[in-house]
C-alpha atoms as a PDB file:
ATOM      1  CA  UNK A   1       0.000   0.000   0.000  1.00  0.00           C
ATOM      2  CA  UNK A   2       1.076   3.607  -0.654  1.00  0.00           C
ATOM      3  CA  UNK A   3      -0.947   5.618   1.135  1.00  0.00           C
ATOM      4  CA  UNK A   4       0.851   9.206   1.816  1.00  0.00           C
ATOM      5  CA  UNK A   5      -2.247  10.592   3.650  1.00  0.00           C
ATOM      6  CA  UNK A   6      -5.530  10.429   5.801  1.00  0.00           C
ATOM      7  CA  UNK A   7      -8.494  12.553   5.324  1.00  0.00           C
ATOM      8  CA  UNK A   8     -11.023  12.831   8.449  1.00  0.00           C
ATOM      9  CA  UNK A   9     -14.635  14.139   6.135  1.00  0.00           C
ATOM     10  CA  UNK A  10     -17.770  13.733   5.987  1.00  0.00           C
ATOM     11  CA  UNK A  11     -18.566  13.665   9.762  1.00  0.00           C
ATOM     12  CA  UNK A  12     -16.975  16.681  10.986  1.00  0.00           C
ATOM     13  CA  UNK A  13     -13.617  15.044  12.647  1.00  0.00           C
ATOM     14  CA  UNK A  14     -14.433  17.607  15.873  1.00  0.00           C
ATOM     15  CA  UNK A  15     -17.028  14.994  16.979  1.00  0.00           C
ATOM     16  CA  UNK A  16     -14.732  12.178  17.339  1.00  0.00           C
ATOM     17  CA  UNK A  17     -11.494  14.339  18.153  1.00  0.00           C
ATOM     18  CA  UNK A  18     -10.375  12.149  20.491  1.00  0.00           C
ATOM     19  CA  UNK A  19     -10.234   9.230  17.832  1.00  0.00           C
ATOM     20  CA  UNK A  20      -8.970  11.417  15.065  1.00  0.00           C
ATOM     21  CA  UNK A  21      -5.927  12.455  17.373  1.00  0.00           C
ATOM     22  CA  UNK A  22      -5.188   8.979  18.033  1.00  0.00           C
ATOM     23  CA  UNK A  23      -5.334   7.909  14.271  1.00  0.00           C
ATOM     24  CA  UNK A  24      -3.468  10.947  13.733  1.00  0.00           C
ATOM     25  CA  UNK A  25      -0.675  10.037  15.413  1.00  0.00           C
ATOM     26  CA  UNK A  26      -0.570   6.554  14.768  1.00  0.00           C
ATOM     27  CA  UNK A  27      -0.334   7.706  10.943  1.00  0.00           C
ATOM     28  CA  UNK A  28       2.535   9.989  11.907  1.00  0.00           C
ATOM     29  CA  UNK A  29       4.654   7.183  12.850  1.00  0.00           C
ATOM     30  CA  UNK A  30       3.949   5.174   9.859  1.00  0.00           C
ATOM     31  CA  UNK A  31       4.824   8.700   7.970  1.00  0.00           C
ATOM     32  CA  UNK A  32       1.487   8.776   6.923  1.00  0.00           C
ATOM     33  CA  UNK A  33       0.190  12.967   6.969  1.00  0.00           C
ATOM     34  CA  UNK A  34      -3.435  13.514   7.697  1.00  0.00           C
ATOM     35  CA  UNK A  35      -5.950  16.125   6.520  1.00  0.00           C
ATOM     36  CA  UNK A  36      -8.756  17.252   8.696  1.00  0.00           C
ATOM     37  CA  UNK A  37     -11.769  18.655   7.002  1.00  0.00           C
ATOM     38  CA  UNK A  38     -14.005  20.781   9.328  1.00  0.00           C
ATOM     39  CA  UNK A  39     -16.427  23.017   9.465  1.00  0.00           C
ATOM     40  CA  UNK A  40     -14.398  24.933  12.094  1.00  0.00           C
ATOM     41  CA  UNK A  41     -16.767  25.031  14.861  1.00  0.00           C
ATOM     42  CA  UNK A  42     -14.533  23.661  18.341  1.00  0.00           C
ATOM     43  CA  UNK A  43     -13.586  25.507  21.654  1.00  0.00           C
ATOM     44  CA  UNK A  44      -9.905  26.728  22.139  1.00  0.00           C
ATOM     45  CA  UNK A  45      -9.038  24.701  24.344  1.00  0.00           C
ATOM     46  CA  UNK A  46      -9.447  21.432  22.368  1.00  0.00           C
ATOM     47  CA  UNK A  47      -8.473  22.790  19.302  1.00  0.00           C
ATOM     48  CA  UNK A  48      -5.332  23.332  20.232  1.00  0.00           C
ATOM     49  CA  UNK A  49      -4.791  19.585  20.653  1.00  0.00           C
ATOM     50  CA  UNK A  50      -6.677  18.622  17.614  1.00  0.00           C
ATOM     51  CA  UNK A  51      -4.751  20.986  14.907  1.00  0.00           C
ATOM     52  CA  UNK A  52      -1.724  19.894  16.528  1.00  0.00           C
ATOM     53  CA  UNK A  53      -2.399  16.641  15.170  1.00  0.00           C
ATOM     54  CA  UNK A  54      -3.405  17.522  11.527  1.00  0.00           C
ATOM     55  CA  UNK A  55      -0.919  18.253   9.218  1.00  0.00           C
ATOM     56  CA  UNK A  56      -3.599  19.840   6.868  1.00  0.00           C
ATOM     57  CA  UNK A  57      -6.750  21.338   7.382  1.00  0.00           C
ATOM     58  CA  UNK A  58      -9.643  22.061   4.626  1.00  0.00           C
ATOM     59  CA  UNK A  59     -12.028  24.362   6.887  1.00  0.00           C
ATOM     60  CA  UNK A  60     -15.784  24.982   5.377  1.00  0.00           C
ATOM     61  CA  UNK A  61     -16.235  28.641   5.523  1.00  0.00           C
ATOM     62  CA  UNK A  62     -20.196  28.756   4.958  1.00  0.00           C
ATOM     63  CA  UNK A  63     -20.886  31.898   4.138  1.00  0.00           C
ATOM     64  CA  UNK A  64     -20.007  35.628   5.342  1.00  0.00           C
ATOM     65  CA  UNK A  65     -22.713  36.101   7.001  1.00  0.00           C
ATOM     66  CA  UNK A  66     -24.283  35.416  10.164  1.00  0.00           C
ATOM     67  CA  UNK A  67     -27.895  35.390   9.074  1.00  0.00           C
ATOM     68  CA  UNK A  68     -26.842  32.405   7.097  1.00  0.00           C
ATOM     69  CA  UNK A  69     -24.640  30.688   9.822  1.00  0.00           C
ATOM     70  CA  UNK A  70     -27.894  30.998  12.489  1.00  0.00           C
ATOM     71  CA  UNK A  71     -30.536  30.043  10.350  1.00  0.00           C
ATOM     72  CA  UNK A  72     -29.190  27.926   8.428  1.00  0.00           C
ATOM     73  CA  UNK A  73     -26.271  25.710  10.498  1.00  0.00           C
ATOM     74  CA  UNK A  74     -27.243  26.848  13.866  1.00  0.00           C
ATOM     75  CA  UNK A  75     -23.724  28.396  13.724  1.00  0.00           C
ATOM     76  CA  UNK A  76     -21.471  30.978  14.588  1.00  0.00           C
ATOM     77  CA  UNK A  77     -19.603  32.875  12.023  1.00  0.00           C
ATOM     78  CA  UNK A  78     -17.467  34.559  14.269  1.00  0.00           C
ATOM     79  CA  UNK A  79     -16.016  31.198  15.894  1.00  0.00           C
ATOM     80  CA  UNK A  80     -15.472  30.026  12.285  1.00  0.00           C
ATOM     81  CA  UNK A  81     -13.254  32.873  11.777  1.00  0.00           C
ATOM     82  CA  UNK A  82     -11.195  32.572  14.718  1.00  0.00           C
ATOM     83  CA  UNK A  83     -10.914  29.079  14.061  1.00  0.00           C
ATOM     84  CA  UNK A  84      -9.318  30.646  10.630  1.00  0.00           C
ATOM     85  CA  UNK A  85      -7.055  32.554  12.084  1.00  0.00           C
ATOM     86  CA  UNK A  86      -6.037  30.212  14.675  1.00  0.00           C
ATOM     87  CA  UNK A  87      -4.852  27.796  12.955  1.00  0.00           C
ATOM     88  CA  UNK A  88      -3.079  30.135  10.076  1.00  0.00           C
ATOM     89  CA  UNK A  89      -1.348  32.098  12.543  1.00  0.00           C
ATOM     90  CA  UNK A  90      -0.815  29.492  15.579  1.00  0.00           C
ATOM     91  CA  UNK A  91       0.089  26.051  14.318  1.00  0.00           C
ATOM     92  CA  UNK A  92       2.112  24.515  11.443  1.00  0.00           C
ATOM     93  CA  UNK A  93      -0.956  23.296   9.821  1.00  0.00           C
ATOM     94  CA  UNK A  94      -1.368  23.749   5.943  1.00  0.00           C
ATOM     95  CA  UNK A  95      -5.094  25.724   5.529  1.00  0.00           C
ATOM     96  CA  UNK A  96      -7.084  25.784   2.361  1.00  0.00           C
ATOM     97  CA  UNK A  97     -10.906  27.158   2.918  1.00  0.00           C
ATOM     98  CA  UNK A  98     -13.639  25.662   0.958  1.00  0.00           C
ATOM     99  CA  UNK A  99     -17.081  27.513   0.131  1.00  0.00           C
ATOM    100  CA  UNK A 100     -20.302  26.133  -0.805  1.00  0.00           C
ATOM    101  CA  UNK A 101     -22.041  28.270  -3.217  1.00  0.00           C
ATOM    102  CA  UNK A 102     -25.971  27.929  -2.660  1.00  0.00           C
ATOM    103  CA  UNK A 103     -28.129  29.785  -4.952  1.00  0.00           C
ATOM    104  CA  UNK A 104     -29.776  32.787  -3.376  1.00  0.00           C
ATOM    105  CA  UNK A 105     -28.230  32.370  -0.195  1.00  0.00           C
ATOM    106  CA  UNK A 106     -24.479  33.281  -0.087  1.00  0.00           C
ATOM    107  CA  UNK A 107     -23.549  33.877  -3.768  1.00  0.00           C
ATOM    108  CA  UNK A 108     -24.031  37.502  -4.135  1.00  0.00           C
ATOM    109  CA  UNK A 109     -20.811  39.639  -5.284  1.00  0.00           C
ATOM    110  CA  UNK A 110     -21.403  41.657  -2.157  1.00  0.00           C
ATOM    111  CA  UNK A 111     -20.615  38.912   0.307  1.00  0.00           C
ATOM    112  CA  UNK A 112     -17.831  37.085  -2.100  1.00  0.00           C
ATOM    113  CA  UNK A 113     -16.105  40.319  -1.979  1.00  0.00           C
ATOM    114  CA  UNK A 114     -16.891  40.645   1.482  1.00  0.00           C
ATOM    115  CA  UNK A 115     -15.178  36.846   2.524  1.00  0.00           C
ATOM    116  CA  UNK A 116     -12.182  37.570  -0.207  1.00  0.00           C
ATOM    117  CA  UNK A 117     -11.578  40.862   1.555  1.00  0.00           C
ATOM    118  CA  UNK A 118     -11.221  39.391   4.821  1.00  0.00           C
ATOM    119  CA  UNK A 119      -9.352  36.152   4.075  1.00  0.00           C
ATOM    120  CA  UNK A 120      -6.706  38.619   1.977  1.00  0.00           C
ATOM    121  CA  UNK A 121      -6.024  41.079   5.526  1.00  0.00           C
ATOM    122  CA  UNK A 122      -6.005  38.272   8.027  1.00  0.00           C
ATOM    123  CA  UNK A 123      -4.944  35.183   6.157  1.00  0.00           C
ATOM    124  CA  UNK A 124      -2.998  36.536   3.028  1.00  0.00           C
ATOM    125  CA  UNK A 125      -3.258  35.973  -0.487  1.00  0.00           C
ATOM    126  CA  UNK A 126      -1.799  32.920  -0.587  1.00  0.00           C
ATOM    127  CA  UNK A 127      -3.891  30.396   0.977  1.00  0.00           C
ATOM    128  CA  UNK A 128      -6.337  28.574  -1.074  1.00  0.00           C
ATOM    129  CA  UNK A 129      -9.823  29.073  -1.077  1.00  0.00           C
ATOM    130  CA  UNK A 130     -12.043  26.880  -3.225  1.00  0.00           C
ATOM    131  CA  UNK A 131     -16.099  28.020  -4.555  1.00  0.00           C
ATOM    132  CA  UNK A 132     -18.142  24.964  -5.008  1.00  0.00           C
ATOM    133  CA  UNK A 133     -20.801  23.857  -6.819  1.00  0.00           C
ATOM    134  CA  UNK A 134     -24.340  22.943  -4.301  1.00  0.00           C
ATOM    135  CA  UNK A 135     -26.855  20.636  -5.624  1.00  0.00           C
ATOM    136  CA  UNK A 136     -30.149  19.793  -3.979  1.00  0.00           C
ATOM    137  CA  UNK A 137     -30.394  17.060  -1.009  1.00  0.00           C
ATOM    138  CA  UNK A 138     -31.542  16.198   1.888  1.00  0.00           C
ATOM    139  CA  UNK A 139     -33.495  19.445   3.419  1.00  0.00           C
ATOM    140  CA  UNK A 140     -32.842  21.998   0.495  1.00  0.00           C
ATOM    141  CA  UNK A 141     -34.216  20.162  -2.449  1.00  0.00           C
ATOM    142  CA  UNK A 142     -35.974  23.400  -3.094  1.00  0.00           C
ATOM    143  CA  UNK A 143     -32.602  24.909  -4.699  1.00  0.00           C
ATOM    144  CA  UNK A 144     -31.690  24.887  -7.707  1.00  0.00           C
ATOM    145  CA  UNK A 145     -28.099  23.903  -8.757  1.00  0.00           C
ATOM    146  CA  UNK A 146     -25.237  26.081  -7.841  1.00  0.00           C
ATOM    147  CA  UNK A 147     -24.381  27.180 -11.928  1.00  0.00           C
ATOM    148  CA  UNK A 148     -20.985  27.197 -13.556  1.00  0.00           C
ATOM    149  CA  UNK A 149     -21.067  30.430 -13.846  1.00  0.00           C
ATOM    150  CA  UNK A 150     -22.169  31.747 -10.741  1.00  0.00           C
ATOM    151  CA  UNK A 151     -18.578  29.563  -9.687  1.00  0.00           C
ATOM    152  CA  UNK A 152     -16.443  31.323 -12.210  1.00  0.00           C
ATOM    153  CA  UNK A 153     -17.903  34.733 -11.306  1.00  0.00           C
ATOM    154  CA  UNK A 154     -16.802  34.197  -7.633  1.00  0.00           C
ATOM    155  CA  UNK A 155     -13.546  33.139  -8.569  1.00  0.00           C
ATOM    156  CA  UNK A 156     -12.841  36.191 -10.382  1.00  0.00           C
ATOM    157  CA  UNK A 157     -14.015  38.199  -7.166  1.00  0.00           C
ATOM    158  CA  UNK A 158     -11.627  36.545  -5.302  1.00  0.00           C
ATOM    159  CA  UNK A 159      -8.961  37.048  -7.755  1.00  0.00           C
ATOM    160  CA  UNK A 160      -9.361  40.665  -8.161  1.00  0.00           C
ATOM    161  CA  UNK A 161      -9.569  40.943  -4.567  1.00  0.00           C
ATOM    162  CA  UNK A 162      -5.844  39.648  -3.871  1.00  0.00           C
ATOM    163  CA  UNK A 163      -5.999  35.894  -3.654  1.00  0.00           C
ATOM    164  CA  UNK A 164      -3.537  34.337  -5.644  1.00  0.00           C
ATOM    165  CA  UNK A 165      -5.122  30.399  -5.349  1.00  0.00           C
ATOM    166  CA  UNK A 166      -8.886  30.715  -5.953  1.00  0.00           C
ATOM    167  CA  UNK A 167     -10.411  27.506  -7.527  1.00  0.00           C
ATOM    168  CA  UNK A 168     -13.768  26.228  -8.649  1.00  0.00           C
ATOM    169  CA  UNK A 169     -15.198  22.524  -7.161  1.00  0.00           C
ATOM    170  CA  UNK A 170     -18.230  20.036  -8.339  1.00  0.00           C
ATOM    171  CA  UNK A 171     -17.676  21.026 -11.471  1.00  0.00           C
ATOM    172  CA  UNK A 172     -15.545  20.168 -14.750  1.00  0.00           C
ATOM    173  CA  UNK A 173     -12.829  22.826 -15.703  1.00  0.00           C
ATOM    174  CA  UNK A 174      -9.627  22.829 -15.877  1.00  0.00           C
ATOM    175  CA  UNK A 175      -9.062  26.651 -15.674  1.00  0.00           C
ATOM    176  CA  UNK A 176     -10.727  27.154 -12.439  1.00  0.00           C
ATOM    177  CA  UNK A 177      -9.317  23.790 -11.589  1.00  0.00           C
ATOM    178  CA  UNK A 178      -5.559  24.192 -12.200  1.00  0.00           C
ATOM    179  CA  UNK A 179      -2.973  26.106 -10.219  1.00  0.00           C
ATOM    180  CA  UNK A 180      -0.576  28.795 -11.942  1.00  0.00           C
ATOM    181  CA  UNK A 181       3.202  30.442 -10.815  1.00  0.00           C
ATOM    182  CA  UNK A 182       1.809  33.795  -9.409  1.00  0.00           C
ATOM    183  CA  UNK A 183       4.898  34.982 -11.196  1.00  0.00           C
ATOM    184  CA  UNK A 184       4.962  33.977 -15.229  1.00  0.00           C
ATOM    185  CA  UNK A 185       1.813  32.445 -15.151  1.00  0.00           C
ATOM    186  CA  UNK A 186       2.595  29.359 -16.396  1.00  0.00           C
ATOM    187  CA  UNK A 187       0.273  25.981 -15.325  1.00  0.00           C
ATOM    188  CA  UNK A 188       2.020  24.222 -12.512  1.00  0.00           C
ATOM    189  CA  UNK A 189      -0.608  21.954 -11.402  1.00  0.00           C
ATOM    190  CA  UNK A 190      -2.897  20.959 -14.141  1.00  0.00           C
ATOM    191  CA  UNK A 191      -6.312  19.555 -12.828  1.00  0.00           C
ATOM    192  CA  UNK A 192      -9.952  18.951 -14.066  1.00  0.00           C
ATOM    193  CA  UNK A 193     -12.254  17.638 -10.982  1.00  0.00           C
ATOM    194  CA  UNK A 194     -10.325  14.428  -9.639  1.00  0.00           C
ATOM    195  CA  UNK A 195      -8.457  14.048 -13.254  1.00  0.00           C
ATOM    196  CA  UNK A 196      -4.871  15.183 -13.016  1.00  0.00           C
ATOM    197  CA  UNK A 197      -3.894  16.592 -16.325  1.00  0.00           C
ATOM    198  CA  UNK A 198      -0.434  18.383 -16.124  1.00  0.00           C
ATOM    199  CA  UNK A 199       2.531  18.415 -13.454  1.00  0.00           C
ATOM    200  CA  UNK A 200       5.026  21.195 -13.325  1.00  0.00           C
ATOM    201  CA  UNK A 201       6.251  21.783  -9.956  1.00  0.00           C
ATOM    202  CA  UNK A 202      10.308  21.184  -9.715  1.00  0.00           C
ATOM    203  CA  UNK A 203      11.569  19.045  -6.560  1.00  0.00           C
ATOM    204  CA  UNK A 204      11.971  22.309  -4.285  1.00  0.00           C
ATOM    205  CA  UNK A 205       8.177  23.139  -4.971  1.00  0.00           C
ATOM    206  CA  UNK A 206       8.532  25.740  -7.267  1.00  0.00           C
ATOM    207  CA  UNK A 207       7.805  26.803 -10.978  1.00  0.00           C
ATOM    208  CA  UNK A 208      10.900  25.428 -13.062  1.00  0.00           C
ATOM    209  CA  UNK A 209      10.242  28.517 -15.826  1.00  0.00           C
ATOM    210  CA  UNK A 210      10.631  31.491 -12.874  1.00  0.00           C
ATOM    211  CA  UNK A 211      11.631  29.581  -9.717  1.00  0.00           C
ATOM    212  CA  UNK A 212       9.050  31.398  -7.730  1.00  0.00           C
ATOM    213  CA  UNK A 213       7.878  29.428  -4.909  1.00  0.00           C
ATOM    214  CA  UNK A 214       4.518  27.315  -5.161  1.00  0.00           C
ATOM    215  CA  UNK A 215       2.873  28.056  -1.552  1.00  0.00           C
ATOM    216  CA  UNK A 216       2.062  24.566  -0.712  1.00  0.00           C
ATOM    217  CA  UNK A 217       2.999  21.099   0.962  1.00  0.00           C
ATOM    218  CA  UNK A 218       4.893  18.569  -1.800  1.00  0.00           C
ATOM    219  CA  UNK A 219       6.993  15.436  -1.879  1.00  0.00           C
ATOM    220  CA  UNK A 220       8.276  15.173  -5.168  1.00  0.00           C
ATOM    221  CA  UNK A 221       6.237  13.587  -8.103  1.00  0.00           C
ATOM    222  CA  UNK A 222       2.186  12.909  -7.724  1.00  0.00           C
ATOM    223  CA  UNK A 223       1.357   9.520  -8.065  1.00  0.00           C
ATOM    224  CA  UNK A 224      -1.378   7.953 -10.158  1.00  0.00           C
ATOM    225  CA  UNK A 225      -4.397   8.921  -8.251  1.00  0.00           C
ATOM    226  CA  UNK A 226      -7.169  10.433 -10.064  1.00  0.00           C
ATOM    227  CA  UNK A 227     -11.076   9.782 -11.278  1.00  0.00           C
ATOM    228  CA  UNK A 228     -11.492   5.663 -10.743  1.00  0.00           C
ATOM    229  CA  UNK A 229     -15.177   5.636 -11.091  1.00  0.00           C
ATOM    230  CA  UNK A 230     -15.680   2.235 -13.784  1.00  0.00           C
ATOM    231  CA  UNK A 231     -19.235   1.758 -15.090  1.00  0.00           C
ATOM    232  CA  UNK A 232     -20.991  -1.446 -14.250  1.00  0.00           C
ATOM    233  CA  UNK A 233     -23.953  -3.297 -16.031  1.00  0.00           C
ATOM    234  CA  UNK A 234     -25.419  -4.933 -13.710  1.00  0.00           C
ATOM    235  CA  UNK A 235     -26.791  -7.146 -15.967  1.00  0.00           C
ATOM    236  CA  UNK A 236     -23.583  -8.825 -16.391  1.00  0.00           C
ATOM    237  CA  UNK A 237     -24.145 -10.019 -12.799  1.00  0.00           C
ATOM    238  CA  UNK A 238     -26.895 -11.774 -12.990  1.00  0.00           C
ATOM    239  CA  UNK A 239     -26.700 -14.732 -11.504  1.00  0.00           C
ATOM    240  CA  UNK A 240     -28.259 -17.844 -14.249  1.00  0.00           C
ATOM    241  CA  UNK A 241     -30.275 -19.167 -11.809  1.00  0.00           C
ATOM    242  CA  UNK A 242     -32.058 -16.299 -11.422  1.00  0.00           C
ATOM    243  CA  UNK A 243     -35.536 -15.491 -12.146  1.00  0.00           C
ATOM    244  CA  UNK A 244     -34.410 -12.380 -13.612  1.00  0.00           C
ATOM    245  CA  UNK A 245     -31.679 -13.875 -16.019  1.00  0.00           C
ATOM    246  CA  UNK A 246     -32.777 -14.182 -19.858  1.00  0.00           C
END
């Protein structure tokens, strides 16, 4: 096996910190890095322990505004953003912020602007923030999907704000996908949704055209990971026994 890292998701790893710490750190001595993805919400005092653990963190960044946060997570924007600048200020942690664009409720230039404005004077224009794509489940089935465009058009808000990483998710692309030298512009890290499509980062993590450093964690050459998804008839299981089979 050649597994380089562990990703805590889905269930927000705060829940089970306790068991995320200790997987952490078992991973650490098999050199194994792990990547906690959370939507940011944990007292100080535990948090301390639990991003000292993580070698990466992907933090959901809801919205920029609080209406949104109370209604509709039974949040707390502010904690979110100390959370933020916790862990980019206080720990060794890699951060990249991901937000989920739902139609009508936090896409509006105003409040892009708003979030891009703040990440740029507290965080800094490097750290990557992603916009992605909703579609409808669960409770809000009565949205529609999050359009491409809408994703592209917060990207560029971003962009012209200061952020020099800003990328779109859920959705096919390789331009809002892919990651550029900040420099000469040239595609370092070519991607399109899981796909890898191009690989230019030189052994010291840099652009090999300008030599301007690539902020970002790497160990050498990516592997082969990538979209794995096969399709499957499931006609050609069928057992011949079965009342079903022709």
């Amino acid at each position: 096996m050649q597994c380089s890292s562990v990703a805590f998701t889905y269930n927000d790893p705060v829940i089970f910190l306790e068991y995320a710490v200790d997987v952490a750190a078992a991973c650490r001595e098999a050199g194994i890095d792990t990547v906690a993805v959370t939507a940011g919400e944990i007292c100080p005092e535990p948090r301390r322990e639990f991003f000292a653990s993580m070698d990466a963190a992907n933090v959901d960044l809801k919205a920029f505004d609080q209406r949104f946060y109370h209604d509709l997570c039974s949040g707390d924007l502010a904690s979110v953003l100390d959370t933020l600048t916790y862990v980019y200020h206080e720990t060794d942690t890699w951060l990249e912020i991901t937000t989920l664009l739902i139609p009508g409720e936090n896409d509006s230039d105003q409040e892009i602007e708003a979030e891009s404005i703040w990440i740029r004077e507290n965080l800094g224009p490097e750290v990557p923030v992603h916009f992605s794509a909703f579609h409808p489940d669960f409770r809000m089935q009565d949205r529609e999907r999050t359009p491409a465009s809408t994703l592209t058009r917060a990207r560029q808000i971003a962009i012209d704000q200061g952020l020099r990483h800003v990328y779109t998710g859920n959705v096919h692309g390789e331009e809002g996908g892919s990651t550029a030298c900040t420099q000469c512009g040239q595609i370092l890290v070519g991607r399109d949704w899981y796909t890898l499509t191009s690989w230019h980062v030189d052994e010291a993590g840099a652009c090999p055209n300008c030599k301007t450093p690539l902020a970002g964690v790497f160990r050498g050459r990516p592997g082969t990971w990538g979209a794995k998804r096969q399709p499957v008839r499931l006609a050609d299981f069928v057992s011949p026994a079965s009342p079903d089979a022709g």
